[in-house]
Structure formats: C-alpha cells, structure tokens
ModelCIF file with pLDDT and N, C-alpha, C, O atoms, coordinates in Angstrom:
data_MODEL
#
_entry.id   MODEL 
#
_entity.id                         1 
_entity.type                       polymer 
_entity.pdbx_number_of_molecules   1 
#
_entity_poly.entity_id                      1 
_entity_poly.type                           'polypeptide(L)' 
_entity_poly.nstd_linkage                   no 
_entity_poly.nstd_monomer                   no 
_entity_poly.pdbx_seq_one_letter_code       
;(UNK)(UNK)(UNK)(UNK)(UNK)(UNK)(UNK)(UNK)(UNK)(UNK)(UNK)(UNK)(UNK)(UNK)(UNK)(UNK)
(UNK)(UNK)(UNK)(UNK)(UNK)(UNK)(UNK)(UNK)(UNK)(UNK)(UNK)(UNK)(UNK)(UNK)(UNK)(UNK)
(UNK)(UNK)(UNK)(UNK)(UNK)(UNK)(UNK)(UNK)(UNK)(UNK)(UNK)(UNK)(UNK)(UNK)(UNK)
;
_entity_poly.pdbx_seq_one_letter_code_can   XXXXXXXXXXXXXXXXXXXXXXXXXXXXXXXXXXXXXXXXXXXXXXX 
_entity_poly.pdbx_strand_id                 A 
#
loop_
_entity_poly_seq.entity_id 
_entity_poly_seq.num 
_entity_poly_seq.mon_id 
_entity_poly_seq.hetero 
1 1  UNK n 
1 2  UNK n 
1 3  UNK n 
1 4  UNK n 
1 5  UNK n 
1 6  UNK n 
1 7  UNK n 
1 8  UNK n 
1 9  UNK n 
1 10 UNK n 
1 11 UNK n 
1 12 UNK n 
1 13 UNK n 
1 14 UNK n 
1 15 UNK n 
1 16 UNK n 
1 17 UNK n 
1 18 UNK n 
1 19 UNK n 
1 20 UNK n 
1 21 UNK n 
1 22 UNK n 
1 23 UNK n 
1 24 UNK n 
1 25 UNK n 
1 26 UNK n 
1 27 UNK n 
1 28 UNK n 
1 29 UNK n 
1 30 UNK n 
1 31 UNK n 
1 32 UNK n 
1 33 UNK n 
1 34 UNK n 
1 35 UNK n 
1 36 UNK n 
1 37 UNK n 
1 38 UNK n 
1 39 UNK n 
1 40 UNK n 
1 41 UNK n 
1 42 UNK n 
1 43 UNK n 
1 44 UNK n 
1 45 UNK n 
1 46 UNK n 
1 47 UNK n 
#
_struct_asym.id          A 
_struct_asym.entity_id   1 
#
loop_
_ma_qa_metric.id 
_ma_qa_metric.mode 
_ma_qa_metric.name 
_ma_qa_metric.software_group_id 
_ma_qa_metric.type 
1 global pLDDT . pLDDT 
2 local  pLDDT . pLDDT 
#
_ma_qa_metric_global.metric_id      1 
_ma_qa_metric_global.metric_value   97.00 
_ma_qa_metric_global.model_id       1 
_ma_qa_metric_global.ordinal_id     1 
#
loop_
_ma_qa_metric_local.label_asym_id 
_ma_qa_metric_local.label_comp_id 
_ma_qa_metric_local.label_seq_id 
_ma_qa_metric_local.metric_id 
_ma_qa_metric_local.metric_value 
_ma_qa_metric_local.model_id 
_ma_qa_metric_local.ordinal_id 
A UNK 1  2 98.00 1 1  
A UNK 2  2 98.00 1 2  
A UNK 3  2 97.00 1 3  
A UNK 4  2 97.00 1 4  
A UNK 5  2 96.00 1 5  
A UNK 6  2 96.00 1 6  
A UNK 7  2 95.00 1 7  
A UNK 8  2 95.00 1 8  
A UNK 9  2 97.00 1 9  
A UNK 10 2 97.00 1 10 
A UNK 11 2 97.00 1 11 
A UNK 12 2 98.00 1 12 
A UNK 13 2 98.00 1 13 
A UNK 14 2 98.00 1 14 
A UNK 15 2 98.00 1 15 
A UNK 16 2 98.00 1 16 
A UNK 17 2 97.00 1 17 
A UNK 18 2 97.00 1 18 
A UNK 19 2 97.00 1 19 
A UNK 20 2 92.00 1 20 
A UNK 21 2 92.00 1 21 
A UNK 22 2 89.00 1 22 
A UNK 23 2 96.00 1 23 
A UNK 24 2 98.00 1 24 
A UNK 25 2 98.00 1 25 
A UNK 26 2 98.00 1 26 
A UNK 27 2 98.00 1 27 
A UNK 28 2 98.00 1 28 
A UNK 29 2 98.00 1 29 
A UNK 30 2 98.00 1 30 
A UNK 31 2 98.00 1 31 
A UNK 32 2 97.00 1 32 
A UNK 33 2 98.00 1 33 
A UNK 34 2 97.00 1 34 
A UNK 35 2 97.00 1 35 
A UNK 36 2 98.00 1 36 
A UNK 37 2 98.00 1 37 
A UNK 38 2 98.00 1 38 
A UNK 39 2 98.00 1 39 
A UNK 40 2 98.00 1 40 
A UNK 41 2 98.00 1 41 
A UNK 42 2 98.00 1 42 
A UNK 43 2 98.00 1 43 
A UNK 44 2 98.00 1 44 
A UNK 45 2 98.00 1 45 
A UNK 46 2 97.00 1 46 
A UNK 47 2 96.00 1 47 
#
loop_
_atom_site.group_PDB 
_atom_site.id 
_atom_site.type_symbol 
_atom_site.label_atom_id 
_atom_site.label_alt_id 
_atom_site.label_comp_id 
_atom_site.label_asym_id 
_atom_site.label_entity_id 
_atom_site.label_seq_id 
_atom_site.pdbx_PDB_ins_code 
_atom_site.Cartn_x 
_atom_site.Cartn_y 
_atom_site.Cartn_z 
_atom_site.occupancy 
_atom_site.B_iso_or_equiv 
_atom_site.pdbx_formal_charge 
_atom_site.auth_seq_id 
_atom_site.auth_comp_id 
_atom_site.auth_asym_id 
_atom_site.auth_atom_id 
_atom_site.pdbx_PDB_model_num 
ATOM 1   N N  . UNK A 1 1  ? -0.443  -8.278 -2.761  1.00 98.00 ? 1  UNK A N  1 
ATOM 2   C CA . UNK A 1 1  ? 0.777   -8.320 -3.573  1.00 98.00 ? 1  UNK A CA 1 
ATOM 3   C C  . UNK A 1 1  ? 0.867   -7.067 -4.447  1.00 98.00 ? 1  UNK A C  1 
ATOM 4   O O  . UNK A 1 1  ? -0.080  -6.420 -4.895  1.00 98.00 ? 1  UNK A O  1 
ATOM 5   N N  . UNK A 1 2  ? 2.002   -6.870 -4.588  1.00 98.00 ? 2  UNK A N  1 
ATOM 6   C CA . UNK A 1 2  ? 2.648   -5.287 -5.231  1.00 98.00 ? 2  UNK A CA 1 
ATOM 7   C C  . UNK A 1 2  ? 3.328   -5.146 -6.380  1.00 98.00 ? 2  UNK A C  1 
ATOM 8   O O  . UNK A 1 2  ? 4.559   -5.148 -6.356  1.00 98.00 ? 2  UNK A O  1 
ATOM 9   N N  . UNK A 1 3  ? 2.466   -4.967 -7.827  1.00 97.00 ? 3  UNK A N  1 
ATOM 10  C CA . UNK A 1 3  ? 4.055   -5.032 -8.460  1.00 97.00 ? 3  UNK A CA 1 
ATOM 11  C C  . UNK A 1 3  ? 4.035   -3.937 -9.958  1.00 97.00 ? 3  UNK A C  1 
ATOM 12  O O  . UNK A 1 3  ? 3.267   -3.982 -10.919 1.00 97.00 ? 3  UNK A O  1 
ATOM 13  N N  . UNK A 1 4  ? 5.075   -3.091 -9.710  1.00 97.00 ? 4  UNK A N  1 
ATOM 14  C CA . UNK A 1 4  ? 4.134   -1.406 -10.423 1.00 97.00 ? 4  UNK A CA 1 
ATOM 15  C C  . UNK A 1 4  ? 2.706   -1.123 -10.708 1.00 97.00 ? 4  UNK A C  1 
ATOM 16  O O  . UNK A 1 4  ? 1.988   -1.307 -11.691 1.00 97.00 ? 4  UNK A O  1 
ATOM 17  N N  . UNK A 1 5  ? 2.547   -0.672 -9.659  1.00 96.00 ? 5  UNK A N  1 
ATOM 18  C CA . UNK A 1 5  ? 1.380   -0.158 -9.014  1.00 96.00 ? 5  UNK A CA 1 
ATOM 19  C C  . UNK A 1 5  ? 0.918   0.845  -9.081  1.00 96.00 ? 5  UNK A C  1 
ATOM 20  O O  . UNK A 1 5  ? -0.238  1.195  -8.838  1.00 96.00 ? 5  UNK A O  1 
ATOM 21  N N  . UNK A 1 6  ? 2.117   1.629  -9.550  1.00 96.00 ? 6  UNK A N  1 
ATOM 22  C CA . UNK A 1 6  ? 1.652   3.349  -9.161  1.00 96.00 ? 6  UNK A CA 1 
ATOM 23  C C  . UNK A 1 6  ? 0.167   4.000  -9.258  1.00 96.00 ? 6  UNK A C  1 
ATOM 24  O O  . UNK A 1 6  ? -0.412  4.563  -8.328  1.00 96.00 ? 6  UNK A O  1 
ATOM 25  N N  . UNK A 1 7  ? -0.214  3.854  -10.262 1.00 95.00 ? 7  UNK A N  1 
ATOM 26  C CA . UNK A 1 7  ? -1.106  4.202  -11.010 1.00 95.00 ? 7  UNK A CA 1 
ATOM 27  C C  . UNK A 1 7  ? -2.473  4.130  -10.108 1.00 95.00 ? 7  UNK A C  1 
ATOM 28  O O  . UNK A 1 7  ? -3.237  5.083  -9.956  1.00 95.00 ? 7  UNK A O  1 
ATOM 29  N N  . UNK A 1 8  ? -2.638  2.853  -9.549  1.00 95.00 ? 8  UNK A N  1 
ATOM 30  C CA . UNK A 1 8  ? -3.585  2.713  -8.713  1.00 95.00 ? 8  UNK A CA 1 
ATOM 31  C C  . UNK A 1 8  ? -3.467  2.331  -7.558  1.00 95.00 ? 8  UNK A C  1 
ATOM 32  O O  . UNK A 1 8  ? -4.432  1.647  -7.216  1.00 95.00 ? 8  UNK A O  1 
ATOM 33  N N  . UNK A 1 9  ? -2.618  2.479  -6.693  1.00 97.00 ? 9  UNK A N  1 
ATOM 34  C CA . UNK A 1 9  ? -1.561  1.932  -5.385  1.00 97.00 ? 9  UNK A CA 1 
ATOM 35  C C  . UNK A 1 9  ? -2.323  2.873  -3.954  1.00 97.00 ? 9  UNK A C  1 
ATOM 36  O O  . UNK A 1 9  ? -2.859  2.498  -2.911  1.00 97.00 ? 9  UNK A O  1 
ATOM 37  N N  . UNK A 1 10 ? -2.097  3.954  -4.430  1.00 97.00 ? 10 UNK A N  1 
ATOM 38  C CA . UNK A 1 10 ? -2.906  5.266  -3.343  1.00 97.00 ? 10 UNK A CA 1 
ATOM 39  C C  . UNK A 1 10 ? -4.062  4.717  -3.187  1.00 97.00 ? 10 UNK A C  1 
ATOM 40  O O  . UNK A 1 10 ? -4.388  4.320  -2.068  1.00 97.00 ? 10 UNK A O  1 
ATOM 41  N N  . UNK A 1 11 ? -4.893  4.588  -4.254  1.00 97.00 ? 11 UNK A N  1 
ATOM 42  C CA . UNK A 1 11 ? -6.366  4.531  -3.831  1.00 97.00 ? 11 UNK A CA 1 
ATOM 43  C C  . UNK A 1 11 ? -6.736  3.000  -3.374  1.00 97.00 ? 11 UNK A C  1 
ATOM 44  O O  . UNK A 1 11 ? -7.803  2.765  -2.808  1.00 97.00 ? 11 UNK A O  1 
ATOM 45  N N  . UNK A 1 12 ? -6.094  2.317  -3.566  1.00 98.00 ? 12 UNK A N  1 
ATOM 46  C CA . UNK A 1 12 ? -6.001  1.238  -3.126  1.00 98.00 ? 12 UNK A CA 1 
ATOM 47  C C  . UNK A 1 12 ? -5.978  1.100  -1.366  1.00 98.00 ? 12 UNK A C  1 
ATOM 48  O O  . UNK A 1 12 ? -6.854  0.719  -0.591  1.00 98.00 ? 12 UNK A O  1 
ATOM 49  N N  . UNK A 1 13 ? -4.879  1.482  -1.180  1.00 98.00 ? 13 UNK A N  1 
ATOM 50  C CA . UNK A 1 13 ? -4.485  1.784  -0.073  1.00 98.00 ? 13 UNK A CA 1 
ATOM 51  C C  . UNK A 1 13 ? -4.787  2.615  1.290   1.00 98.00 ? 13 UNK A C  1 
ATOM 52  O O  . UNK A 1 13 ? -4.456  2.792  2.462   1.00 98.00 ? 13 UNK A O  1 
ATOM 53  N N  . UNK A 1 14 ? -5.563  2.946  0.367   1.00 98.00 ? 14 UNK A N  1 
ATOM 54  C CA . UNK A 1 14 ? -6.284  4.350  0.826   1.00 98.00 ? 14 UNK A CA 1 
ATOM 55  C C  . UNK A 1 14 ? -7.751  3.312  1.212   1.00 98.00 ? 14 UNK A C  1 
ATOM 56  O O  . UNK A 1 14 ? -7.963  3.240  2.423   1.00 98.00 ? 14 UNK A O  1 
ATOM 57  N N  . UNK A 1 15 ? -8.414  2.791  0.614   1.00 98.00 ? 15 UNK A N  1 
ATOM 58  C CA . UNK A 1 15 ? -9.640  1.934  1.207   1.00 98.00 ? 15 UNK A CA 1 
ATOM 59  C C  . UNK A 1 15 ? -9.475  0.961  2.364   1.00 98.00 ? 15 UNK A C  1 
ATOM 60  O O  . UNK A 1 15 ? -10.391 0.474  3.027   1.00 98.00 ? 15 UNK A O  1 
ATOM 61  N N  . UNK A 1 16 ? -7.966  0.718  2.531   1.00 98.00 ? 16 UNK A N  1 
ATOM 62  C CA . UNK A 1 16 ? -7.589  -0.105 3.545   1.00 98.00 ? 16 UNK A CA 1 
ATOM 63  C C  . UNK A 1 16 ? -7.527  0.913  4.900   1.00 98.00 ? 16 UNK A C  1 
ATOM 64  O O  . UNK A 1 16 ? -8.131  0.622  5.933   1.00 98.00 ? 16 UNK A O  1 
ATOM 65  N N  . UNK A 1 17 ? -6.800  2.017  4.773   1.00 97.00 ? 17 UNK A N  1 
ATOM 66  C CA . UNK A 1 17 ? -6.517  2.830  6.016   1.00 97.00 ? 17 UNK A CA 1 
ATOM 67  C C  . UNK A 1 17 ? -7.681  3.278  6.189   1.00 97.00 ? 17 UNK A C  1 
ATOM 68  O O  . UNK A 1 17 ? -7.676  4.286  6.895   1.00 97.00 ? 17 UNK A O  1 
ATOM 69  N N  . UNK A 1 18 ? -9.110  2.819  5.693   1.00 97.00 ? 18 UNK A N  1 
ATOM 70  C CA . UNK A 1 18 ? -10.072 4.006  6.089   1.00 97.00 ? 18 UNK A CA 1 
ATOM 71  C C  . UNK A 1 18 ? -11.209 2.536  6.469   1.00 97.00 ? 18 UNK A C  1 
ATOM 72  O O  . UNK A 1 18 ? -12.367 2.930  6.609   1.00 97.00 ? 18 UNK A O  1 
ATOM 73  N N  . UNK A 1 19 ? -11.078 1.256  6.615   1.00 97.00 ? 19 UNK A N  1 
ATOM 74  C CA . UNK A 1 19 ? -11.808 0.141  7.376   1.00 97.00 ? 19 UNK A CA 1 
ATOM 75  C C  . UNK A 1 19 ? -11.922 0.392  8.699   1.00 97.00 ? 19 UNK A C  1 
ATOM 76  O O  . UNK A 1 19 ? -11.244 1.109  9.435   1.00 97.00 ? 19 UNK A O  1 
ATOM 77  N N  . UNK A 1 20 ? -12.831 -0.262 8.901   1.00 92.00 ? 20 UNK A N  1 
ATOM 78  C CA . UNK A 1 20 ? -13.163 0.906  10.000  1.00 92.00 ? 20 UNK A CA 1 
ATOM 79  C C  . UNK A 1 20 ? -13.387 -0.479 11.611  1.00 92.00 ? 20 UNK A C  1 
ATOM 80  O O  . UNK A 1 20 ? -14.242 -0.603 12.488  1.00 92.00 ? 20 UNK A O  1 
ATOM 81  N N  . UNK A 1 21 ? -12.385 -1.070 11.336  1.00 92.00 ? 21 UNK A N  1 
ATOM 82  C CA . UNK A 1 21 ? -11.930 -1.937 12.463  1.00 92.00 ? 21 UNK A CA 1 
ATOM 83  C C  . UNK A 1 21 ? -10.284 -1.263 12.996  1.00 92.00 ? 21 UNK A C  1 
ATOM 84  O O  . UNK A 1 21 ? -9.727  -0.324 12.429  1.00 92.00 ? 21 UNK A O  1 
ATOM 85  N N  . UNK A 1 22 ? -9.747  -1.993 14.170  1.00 89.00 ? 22 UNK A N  1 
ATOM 86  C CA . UNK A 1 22 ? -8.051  -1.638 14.701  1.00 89.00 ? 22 UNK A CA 1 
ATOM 87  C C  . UNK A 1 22 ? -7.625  -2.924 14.367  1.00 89.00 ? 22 UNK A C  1 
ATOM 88  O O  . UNK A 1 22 ? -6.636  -3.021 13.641  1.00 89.00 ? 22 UNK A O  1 
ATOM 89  N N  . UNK A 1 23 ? -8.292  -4.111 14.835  1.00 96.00 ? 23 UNK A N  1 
ATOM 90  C CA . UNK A 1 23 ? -7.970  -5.664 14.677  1.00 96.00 ? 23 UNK A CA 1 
ATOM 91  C C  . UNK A 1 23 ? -7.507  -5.650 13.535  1.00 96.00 ? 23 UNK A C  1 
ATOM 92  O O  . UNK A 1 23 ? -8.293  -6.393 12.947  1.00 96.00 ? 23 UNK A O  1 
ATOM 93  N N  . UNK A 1 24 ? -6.752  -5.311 12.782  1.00 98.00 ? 24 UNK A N  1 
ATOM 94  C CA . UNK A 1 24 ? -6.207  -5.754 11.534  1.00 98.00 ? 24 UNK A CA 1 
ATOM 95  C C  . UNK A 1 24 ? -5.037  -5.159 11.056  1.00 98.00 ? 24 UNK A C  1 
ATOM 96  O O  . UNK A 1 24 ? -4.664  -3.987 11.111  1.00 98.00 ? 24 UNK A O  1 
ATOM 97  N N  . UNK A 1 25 ? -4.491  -6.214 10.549  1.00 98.00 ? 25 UNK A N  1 
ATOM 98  C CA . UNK A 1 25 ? -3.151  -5.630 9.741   1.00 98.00 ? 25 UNK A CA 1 
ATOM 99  C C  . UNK A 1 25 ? -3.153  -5.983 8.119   1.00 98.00 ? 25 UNK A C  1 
ATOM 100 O O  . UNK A 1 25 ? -3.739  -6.951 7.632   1.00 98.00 ? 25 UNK A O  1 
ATOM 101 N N  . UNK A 1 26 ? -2.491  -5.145 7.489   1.00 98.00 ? 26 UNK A N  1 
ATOM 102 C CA . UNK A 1 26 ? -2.388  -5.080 6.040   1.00 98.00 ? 26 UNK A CA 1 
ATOM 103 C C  . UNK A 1 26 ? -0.856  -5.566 5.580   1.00 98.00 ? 26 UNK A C  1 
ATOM 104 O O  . UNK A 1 26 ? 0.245   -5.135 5.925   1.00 98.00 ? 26 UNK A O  1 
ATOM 105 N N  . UNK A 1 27 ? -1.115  -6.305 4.947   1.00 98.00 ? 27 UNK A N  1 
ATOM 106 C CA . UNK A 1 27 ? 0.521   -7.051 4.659   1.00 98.00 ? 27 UNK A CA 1 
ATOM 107 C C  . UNK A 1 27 ? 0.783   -6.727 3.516   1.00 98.00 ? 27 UNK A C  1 
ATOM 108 O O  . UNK A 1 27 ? -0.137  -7.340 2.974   1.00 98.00 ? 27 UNK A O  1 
ATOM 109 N N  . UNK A 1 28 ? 1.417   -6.149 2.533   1.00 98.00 ? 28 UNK A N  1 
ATOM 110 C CA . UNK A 1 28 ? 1.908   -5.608 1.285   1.00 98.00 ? 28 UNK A CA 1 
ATOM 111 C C  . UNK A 1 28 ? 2.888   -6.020 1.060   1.00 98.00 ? 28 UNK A C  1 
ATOM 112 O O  . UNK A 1 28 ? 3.850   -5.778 1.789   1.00 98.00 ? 28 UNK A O  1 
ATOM 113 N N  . UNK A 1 29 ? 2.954   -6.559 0.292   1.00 98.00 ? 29 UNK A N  1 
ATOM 114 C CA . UNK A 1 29 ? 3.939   -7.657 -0.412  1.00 98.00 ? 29 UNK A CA 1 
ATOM 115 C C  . UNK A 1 29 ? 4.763   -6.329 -1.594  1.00 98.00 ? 29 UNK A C  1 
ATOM 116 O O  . UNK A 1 29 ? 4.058   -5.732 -2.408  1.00 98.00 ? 29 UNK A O  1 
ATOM 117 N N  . UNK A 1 30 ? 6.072   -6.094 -1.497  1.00 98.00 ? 30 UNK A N  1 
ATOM 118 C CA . UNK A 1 30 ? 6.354   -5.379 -2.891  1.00 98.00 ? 30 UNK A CA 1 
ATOM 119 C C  . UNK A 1 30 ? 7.125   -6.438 -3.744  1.00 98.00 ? 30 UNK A C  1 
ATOM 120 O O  . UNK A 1 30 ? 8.145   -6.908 -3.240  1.00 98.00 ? 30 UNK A O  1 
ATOM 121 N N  . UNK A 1 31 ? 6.826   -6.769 -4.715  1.00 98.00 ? 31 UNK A N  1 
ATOM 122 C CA . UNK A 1 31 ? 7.044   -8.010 -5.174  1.00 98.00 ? 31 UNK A CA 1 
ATOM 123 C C  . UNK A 1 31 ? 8.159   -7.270 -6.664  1.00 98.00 ? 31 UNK A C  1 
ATOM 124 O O  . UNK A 1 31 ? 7.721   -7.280 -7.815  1.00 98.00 ? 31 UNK A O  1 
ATOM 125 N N  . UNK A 1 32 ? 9.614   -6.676 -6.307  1.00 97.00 ? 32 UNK A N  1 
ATOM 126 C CA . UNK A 1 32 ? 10.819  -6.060 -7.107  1.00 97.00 ? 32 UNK A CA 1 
ATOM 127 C C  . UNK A 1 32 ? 9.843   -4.868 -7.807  1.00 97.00 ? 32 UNK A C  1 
ATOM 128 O O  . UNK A 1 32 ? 10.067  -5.028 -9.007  1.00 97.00 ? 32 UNK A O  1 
ATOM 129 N N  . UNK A 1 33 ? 9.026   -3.929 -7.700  1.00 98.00 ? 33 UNK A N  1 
ATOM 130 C CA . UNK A 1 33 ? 8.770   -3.072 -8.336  1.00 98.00 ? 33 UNK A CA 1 
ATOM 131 C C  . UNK A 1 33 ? 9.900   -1.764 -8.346  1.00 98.00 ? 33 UNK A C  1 
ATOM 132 O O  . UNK A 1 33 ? 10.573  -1.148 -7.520  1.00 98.00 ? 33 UNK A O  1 
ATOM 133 N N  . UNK A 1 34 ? 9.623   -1.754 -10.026 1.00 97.00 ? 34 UNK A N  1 
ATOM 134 C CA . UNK A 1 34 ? 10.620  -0.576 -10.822 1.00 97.00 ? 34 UNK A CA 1 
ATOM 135 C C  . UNK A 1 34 ? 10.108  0.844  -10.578 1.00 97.00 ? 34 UNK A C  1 
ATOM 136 O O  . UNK A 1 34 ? 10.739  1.900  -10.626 1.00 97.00 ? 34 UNK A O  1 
ATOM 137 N N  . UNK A 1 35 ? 8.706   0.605  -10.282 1.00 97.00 ? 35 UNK A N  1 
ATOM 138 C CA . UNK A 1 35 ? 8.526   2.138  -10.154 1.00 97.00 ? 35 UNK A CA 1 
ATOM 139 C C  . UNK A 1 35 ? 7.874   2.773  -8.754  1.00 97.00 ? 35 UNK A C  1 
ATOM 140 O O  . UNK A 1 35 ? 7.637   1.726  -8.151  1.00 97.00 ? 35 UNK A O  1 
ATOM 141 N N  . UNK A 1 36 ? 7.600   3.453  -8.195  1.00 98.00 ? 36 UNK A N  1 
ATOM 142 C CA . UNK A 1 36 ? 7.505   4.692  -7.219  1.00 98.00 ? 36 UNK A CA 1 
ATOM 143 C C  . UNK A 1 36 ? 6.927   3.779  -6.013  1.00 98.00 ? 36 UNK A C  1 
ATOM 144 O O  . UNK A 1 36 ? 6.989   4.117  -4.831  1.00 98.00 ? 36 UNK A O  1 
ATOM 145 N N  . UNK A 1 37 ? 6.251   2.349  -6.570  1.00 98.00 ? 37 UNK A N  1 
ATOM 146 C CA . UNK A 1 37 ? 5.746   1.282  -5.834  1.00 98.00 ? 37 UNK A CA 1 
ATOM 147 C C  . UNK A 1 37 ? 6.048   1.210  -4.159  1.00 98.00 ? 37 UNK A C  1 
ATOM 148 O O  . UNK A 1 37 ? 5.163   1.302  -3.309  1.00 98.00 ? 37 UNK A O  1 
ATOM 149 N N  . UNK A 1 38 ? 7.058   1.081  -3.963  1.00 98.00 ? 38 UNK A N  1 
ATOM 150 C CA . UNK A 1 38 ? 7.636   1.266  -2.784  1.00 98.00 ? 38 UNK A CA 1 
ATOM 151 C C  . UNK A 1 38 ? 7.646   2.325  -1.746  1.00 98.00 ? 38 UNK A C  1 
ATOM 152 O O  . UNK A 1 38 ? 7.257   2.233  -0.582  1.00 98.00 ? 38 UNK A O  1 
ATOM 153 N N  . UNK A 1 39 ? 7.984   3.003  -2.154  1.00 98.00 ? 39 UNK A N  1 
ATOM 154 C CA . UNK A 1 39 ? 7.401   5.016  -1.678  1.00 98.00 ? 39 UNK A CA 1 
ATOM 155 C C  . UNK A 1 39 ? 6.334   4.801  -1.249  1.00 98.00 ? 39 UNK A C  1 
ATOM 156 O O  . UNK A 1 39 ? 6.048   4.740  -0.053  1.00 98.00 ? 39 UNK A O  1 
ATOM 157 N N  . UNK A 1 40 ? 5.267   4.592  -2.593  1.00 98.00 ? 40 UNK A N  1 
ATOM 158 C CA . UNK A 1 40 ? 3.862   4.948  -1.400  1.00 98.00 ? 40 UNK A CA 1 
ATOM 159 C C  . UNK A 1 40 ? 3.312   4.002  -0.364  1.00 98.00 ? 40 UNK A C  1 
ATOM 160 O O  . UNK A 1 40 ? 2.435   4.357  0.424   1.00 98.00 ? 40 UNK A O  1 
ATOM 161 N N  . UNK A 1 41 ? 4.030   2.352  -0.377  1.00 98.00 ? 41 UNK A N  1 
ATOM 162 C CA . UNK A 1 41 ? 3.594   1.834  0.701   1.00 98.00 ? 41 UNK A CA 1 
ATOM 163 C C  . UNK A 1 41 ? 4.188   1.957  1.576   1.00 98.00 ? 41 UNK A C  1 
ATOM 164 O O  . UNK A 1 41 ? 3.646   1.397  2.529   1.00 98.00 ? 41 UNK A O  1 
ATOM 165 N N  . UNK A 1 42 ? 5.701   2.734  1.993   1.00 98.00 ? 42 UNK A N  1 
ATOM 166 C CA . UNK A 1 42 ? 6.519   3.016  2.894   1.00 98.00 ? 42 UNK A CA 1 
ATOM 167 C C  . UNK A 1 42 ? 6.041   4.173  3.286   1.00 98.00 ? 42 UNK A C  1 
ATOM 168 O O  . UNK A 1 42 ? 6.792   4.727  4.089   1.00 98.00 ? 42 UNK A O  1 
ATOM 169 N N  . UNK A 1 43 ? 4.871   4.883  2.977   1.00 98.00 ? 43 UNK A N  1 
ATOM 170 C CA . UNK A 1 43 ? 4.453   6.811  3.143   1.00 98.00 ? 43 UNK A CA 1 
ATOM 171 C C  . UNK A 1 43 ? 3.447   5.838  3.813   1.00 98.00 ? 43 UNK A C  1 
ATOM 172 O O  . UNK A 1 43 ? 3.785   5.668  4.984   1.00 98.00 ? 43 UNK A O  1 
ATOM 173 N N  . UNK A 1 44 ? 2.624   5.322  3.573   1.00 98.00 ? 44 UNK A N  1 
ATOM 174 C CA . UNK A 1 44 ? 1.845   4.673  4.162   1.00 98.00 ? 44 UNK A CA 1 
ATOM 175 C C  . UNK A 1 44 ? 1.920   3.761  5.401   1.00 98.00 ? 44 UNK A C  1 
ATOM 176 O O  . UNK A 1 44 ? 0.910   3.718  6.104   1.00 98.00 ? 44 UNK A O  1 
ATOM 177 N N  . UNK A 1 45 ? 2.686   3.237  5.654   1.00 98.00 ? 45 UNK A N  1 
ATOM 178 C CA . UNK A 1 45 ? 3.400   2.327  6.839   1.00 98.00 ? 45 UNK A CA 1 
ATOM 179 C C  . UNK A 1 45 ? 3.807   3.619  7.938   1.00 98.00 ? 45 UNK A C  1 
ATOM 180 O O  . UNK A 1 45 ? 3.736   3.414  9.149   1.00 98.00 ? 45 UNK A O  1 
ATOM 181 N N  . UNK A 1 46 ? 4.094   4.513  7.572   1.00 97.00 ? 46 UNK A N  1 
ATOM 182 C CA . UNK A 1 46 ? 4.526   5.507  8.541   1.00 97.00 ? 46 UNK A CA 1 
ATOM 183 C C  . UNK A 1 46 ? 3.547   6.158  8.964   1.00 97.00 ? 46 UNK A C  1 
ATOM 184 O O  . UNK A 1 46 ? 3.729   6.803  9.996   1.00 97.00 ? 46 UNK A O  1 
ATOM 185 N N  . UNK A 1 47 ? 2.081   6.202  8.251   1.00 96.00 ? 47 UNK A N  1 
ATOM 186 C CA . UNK A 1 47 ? 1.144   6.734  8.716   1.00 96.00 ? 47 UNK A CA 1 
ATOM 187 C C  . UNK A 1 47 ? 0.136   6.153  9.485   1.00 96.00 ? 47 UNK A C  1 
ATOM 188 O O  . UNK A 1 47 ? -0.793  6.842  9.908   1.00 96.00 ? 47 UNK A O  1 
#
C-alpha cells in the first residue's frame, strides 16, 4: 500500500526489482497520493 511516499518509495521499490526470483508480482496499491507517489511506481511498472 502507497500513500505519500516519496521520500522512501525508490528504495523501497528498488529491493523489490532486485529479488532475485521471475515467479512474482508486486501489487502497489496507490492509495489517492498528493505527491510524486504515482510517478515513481508508474517509472517503475515500465521498467
């Protein structure tokens, strides 16, 4: 779950893209965030 995040959102996110299985998906909830929240899990989804 997601909700202004910024601050610590990257590195967060960043420990998920670097598990070191394929079997898995990451579900990110953005739960109305006001700030940049969205951006980096949408920069992320594309990567």
């Amino acid at each position: 779950p997601v909700y202004n995040s910024e601050k610590f959102l990257e590195k967060s996110l960043k420990s998920l893209s670097e598990q070191t299985i394929d079997s898995i998906e990451f579900i990110c909830v953005n739960d109305g965030s006001t700030d940049s929240s969205l951006d980096i899990l949408n920069d992320f989804a594309e990567r």
